[in-house]
C-alpha atoms as a PDB file:
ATOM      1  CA  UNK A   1      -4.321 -45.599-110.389  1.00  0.00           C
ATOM      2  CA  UNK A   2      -4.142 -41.584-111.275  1.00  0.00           C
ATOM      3  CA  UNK A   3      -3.017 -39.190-108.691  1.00  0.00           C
ATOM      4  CA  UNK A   4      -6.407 -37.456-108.088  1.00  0.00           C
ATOM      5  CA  UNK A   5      -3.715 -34.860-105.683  1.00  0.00           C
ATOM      6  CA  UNK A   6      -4.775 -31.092-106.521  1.00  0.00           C
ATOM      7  CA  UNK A   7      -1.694 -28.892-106.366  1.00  0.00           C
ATOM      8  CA  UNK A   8      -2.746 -25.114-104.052  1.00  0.00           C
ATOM      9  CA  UNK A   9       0.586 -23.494-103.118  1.00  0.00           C
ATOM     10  CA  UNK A  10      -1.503 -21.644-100.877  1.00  0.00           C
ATOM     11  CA  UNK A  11      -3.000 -24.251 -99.083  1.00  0.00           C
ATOM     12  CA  UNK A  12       0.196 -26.203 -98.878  1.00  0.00           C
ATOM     13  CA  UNK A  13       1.749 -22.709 -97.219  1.00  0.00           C
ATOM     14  CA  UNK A  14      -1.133 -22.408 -94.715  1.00  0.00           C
ATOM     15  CA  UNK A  15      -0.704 -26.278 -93.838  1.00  0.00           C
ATOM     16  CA  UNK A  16       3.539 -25.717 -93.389  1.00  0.00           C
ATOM     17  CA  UNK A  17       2.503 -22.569 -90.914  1.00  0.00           C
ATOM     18  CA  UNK A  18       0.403 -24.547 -89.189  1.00  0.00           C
ATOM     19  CA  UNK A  19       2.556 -27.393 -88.776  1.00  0.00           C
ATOM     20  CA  UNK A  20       5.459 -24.680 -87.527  1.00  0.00           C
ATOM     21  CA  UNK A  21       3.342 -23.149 -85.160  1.00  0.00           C
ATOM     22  CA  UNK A  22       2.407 -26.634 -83.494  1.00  0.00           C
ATOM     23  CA  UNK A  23       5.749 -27.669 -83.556  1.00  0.00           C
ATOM     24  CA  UNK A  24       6.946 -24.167 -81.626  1.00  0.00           C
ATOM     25  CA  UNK A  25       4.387 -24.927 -79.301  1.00  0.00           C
ATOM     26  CA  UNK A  26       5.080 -28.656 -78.622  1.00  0.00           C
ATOM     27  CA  UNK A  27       8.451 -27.125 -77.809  1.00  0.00           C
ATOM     28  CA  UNK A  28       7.038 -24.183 -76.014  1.00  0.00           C
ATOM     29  CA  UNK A  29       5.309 -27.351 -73.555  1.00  0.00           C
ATOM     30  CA  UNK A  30       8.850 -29.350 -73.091  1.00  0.00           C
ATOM     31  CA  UNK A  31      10.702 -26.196 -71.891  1.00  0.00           C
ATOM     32  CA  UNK A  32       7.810 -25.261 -69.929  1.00  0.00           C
ATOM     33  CA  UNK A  33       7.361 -28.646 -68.301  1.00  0.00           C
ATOM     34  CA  UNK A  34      10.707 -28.833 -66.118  1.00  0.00           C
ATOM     35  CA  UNK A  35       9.784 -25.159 -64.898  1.00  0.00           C
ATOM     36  CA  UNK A  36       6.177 -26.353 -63.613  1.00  0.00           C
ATOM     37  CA  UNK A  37       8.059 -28.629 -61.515  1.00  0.00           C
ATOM     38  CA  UNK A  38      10.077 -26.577 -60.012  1.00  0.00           C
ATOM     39  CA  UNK A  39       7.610 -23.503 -59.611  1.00  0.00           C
ATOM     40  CA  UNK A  40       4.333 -25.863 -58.445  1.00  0.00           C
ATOM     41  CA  UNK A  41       5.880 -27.324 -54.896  1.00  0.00           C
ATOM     42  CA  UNK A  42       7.018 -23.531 -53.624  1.00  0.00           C
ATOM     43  CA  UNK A  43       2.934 -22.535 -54.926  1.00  0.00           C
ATOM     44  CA  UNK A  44       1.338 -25.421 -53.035  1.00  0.00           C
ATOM     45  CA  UNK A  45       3.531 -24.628 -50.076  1.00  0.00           C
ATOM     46  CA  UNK A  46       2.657 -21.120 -50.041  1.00  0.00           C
ATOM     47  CA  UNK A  47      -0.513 -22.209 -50.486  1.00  0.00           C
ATOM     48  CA  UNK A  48      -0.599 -24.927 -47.247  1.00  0.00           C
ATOM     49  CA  UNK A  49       1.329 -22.021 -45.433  1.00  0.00           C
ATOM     50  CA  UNK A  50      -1.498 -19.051 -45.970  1.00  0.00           C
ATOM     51  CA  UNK A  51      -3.952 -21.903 -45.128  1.00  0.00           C
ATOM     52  CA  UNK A  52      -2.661 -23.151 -42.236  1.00  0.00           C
ATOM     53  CA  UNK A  53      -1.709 -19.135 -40.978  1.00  0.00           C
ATOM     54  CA  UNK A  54      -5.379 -18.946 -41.015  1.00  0.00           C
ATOM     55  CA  UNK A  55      -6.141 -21.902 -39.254  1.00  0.00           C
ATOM     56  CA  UNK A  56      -4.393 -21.099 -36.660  1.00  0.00           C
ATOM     57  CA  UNK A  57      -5.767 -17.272 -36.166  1.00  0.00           C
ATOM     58  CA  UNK A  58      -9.095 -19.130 -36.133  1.00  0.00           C
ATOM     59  CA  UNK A  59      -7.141 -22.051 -33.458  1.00  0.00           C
ATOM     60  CA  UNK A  60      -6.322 -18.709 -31.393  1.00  0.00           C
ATOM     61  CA  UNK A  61      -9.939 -17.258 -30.782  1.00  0.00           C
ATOM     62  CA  UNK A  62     -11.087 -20.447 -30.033  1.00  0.00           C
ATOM     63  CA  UNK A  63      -8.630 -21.015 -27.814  1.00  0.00           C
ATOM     64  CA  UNK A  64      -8.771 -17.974 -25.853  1.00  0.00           C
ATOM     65  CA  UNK A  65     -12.529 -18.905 -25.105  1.00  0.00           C
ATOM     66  CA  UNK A  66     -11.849 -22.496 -24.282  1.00  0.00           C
ATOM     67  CA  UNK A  67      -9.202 -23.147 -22.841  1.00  0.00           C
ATOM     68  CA  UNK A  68      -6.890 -20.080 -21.526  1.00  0.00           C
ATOM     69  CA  UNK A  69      -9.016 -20.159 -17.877  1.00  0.00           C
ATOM     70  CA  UNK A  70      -7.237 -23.373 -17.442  1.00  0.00           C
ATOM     71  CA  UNK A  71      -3.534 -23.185 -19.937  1.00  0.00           C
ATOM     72  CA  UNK A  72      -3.213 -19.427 -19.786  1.00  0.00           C
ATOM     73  CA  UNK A  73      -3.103 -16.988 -21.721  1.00  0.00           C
ATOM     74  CA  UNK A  74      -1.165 -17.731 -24.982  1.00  0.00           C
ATOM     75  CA  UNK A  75      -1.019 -21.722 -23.268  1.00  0.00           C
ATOM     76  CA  UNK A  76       1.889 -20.102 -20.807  1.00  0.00           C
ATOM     77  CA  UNK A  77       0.198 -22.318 -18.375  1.00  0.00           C
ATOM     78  CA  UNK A  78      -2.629 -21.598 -15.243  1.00  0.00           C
ATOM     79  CA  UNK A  79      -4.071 -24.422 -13.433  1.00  0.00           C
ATOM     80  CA  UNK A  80      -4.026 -26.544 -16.084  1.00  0.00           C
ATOM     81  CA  UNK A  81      -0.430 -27.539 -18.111  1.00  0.00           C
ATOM     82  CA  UNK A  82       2.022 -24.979 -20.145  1.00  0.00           C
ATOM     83  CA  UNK A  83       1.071 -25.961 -23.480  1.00  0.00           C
ATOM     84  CA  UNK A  84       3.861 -23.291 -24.915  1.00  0.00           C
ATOM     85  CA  UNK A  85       6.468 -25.622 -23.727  1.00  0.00           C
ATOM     86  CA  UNK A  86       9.234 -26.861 -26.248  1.00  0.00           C
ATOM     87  CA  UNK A  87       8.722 -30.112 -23.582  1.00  0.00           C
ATOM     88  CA  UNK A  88       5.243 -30.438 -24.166  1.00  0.00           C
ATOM     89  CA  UNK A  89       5.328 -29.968 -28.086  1.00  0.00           C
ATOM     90  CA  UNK A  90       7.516 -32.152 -28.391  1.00  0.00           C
ATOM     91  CA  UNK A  91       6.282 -35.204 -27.083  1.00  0.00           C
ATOM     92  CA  UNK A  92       2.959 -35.179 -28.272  1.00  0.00           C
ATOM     93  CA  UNK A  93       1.303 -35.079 -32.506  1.00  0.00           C
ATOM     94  CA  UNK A  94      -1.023 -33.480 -33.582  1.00  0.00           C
ATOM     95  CA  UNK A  95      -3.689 -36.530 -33.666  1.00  0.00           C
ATOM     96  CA  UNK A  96      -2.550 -36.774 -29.592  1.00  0.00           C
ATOM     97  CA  UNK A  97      -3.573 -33.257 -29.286  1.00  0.00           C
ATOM     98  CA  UNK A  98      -6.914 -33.676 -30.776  1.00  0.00           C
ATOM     99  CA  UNK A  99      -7.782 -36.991 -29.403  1.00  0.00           C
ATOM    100  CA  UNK A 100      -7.118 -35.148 -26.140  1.00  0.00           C
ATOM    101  CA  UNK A 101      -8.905 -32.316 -26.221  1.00  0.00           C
ATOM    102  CA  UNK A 102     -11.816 -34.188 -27.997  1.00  0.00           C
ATOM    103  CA  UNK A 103     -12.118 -37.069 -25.069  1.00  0.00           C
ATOM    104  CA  UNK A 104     -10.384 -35.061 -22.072  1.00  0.00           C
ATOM    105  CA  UNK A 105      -8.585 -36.935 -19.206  1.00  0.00           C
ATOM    106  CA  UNK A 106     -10.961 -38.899 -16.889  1.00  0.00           C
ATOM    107  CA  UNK A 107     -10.755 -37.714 -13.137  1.00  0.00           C
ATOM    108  CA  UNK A 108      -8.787 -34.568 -13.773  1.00  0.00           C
ATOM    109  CA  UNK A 109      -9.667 -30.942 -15.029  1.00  0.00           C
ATOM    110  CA  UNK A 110      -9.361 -31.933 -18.489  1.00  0.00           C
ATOM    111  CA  UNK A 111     -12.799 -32.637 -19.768  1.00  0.00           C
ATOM    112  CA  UNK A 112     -14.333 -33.619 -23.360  1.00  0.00           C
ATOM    113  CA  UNK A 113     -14.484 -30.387 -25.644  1.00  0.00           C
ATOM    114  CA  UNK A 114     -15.510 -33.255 -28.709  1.00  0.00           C
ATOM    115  CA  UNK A 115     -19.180 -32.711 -29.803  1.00  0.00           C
ATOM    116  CA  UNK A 116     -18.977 -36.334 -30.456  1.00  0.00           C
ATOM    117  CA  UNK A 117     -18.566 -36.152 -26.391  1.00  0.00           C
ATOM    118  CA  UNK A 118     -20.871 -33.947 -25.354  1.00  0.00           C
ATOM    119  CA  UNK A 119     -18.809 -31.030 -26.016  1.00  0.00           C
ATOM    120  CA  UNK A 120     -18.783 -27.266 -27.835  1.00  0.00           C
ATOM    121  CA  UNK A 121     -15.667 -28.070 -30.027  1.00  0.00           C
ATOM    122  CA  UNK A 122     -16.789 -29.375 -33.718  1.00  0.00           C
ATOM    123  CA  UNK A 123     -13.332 -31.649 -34.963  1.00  0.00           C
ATOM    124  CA  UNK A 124     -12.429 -28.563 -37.308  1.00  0.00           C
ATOM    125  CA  UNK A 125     -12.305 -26.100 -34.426  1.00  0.00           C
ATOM    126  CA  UNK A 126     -10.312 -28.708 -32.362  1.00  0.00           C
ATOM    127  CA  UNK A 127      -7.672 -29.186 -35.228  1.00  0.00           C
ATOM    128  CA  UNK A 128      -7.964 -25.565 -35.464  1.00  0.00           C
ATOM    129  CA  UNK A 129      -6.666 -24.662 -31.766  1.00  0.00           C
ATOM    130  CA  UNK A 130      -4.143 -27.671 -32.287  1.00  0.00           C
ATOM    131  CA  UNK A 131      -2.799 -25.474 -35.469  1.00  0.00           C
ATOM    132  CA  UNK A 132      -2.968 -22.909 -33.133  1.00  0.00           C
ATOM    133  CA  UNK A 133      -0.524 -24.587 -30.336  1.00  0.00           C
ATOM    134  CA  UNK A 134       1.650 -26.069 -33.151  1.00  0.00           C
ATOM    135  CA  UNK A 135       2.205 -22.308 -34.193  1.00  0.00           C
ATOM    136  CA  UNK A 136       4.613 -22.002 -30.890  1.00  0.00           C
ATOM    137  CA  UNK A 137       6.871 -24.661 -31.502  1.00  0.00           C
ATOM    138  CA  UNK A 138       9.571 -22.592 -33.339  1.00  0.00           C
ATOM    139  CA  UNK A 139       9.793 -19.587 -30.169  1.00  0.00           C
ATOM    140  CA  UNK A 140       8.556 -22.550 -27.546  1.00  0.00           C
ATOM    141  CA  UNK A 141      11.081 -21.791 -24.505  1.00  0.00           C
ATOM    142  CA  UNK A 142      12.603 -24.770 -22.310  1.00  0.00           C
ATOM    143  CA  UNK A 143      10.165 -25.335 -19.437  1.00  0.00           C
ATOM    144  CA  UNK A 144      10.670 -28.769 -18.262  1.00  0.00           C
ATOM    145  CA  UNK A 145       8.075 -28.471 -15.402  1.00  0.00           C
ATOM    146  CA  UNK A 146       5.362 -27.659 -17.847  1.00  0.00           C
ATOM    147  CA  UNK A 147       3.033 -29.852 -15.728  1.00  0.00           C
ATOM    148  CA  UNK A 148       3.702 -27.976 -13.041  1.00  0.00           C
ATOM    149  CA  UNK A 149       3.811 -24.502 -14.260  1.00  0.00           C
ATOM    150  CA  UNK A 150       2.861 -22.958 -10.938  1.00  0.00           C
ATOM    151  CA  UNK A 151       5.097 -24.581  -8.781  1.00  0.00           C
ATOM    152  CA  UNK A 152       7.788 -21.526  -8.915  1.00  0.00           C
ATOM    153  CA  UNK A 153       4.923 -18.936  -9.108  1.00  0.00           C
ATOM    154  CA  UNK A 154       5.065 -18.094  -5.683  1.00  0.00           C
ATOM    155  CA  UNK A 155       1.108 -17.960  -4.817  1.00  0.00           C
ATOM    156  CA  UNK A 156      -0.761 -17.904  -1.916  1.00  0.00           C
ATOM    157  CA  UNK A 157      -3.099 -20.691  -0.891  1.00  0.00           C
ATOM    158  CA  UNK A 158      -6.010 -18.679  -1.117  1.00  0.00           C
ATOM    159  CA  UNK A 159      -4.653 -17.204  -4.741  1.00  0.00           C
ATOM    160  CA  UNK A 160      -4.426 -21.198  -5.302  1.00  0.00           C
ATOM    161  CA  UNK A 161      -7.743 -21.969  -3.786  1.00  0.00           C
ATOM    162  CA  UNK A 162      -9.120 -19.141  -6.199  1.00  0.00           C
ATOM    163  CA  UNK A 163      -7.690 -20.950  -9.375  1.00  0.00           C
ATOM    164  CA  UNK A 164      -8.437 -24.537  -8.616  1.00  0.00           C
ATOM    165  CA  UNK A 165     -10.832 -24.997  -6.352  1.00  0.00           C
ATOM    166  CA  UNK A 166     -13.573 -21.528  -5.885  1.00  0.00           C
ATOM    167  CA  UNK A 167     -15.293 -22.352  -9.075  1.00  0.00           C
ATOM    168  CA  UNK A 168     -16.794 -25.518  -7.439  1.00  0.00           C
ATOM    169  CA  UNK A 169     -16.700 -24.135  -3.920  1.00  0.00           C
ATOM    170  CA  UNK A 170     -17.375 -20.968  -3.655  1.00  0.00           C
ATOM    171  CA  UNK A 171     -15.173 -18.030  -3.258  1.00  0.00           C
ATOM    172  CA  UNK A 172     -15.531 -17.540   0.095  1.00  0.00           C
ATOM    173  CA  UNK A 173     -16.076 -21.784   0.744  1.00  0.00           C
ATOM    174  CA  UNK A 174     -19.838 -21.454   0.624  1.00  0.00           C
ATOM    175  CA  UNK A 175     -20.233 -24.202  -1.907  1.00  0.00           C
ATOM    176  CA  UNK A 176     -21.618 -23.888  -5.703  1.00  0.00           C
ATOM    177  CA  UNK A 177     -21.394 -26.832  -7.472  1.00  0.00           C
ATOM    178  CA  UNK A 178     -19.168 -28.848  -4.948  1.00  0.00           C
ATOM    179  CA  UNK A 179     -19.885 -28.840  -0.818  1.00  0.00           C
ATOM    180  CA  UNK A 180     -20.000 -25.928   1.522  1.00  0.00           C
ATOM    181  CA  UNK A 181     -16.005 -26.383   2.838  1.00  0.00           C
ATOM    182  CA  UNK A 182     -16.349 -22.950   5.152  1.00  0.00           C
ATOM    183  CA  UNK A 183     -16.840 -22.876   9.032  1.00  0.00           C
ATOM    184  CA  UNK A 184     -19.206 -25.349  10.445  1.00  0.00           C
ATOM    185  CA  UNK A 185     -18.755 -27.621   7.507  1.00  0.00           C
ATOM    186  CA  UNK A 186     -18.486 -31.177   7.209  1.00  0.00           C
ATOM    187  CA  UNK A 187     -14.940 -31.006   6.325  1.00  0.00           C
ATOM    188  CA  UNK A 188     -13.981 -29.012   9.472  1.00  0.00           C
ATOM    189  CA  UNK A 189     -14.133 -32.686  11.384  1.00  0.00           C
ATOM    190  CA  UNK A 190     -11.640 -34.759   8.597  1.00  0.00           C
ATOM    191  CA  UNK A 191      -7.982 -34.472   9.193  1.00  0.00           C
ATOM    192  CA  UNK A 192      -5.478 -32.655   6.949  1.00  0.00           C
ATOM    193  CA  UNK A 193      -4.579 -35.713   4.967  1.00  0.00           C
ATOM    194  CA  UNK A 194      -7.995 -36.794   4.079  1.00  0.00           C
ATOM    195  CA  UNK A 195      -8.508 -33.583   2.822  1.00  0.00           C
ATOM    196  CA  UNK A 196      -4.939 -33.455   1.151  1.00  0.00           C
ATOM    197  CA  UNK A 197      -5.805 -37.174  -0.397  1.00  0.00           C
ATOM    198  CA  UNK A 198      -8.693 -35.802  -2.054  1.00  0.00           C
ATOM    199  CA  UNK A 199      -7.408 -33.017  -3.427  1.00  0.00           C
ATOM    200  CA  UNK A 200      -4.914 -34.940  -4.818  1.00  0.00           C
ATOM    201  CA  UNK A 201      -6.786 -37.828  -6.388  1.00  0.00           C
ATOM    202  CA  UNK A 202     -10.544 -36.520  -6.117  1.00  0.00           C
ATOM    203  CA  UNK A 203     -13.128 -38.551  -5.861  1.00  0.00           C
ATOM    204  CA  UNK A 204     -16.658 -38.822  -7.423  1.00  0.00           C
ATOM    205  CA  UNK A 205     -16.947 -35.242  -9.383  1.00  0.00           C
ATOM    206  CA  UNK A 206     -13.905 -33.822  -7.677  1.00  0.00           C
ATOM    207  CA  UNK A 207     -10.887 -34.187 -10.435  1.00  0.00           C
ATOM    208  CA  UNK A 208      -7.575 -34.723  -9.185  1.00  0.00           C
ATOM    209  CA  UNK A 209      -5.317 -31.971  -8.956  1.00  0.00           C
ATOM    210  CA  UNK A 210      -2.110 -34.118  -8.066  1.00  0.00           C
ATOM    211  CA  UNK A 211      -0.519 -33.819 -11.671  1.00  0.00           C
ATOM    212  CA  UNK A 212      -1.274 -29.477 -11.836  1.00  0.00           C
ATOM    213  CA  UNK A 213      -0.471 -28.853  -7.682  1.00  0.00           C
ATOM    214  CA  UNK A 214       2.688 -29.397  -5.614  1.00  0.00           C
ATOM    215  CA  UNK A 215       2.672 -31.094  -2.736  1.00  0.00           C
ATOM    216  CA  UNK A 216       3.221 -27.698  -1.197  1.00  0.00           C
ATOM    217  CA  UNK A 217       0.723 -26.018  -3.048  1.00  0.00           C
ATOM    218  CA  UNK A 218      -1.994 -28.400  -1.514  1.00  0.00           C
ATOM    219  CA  UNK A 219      -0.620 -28.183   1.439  1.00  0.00           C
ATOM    220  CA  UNK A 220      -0.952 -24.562   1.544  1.00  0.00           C
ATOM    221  CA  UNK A 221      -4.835 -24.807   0.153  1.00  0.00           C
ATOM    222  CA  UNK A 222      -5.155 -26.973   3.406  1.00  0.00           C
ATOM    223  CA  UNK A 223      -3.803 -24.202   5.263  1.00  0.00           C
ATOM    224  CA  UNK A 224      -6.112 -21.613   3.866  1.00  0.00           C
ATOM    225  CA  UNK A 225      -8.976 -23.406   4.168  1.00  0.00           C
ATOM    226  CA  UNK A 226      -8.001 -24.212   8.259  1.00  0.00           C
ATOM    227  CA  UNK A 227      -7.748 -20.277   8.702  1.00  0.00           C
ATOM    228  CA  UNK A 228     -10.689 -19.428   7.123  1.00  0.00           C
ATOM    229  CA  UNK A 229     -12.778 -22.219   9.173  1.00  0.00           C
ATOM    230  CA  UNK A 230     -11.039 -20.850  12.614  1.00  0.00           C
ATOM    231  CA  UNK A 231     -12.111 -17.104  11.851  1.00  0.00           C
ATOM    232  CA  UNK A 232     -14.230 -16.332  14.418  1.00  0.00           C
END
């Protein structure tokens, strides 16, 4: 057969250039490659990072209007637990966190923020204040009684009265949402350790208060409550 091939110099140039230029470029891609790698995983990190810094500012708000009446402010600790604890952080994931603050704890102040419960709290703002609270682990300081954080606080038992129980009960023991407990009440007739029992383990709507009060703490809500049923 004839060789039908048509000899153009210049389109045999243009085809060589072309050719070069792909093969600078193919080479351009293999250096390039082992850089990606490197560069991407700091990128996504500072990505996840900014992400997760904002998550957290969003955790805080929500938090503050939540749960500080209970944790304190900044989760130092109230009535309720210190959640700034290296003790508490610790021991507990993130999941734990959420599954707690979405179901609560039956039978003590802790109740269901989950809308899936009946609560405020949609599961982003939950894993939001959990981002929040995960943001202290690195300055968390050592509090081993973080269940306890008012034990050492050196309160009265009507300051103690105020935090745990006035809500329910009135400031001045006039009842709200829980009994009358002032003078000429029921409660005037039980002894101290039927009260003390139910302040411990409540009963009914009353939540239990054993795991947040010291024995001496309840004692001394026992106390205030005698002296302000014997004012004359």
């Amino acid at each position: 057969m004839g060789d039908y091939r048509v000899d153009d110099p210049e389109l045999e140039e243009s085809t060589n250039r072309w050719m070069a230029w792909g093969a600078v470029l193919l080479a351009l891609f293999v250096l390039a490659f082992p850089v990606y790698r490197i560069i991407q995983p700091s990128r996504l990190a500072a990505a996840q990072a900014a992400f997760d810094q904002n998550l957290a500012a969003q955790g805080e708000e929500i938090f503050a209007n939540n749960c500080a009446q209970c944790h304190g402010a900044e989760g130092a600790g109230a009535i309720g637990p210190a959640l700034k604890s290296k003790q508490f952080l610790q021991s507990v994931t993130d999941q734990q966190m959420e599954q707690l603050i979405s179901t609560g704890v039956p039978g003590t102040l802790m109740v269901a923020y989950g809308s899936d419960f009946g609560g405020p709290l949609t599961q982003e703002q939950i894993r939001a204040a959990v981002k929040y609270l995960r943001s202290f682990e690195e300055t968390a300081p050592d509090f081993p009684e973080w269940r306890t954080p008012l034990a050492q606080s050196g309160l009265t038992g009507r300051d103690l009265y105020n935090l745990a129980c006035a809500y329910c009960h009135g400031v001045n023991l006039e009842g709200n949402i829980g009994p009358d407990l002032g003078k000429g009440s029921d409660i005037t007739e039980e002894p101290d350790d039927f009260i003390e029992k139910r302040i411990r383990r409540g009963k009914d709507e009353m939540p239990a208060f054993g795991n947040s009060l010291t024995d001496e703490q309840i004692q001394d809500i026992i106390d205030y409550l005698r002296e302000v049923q014997q004012d004359p």
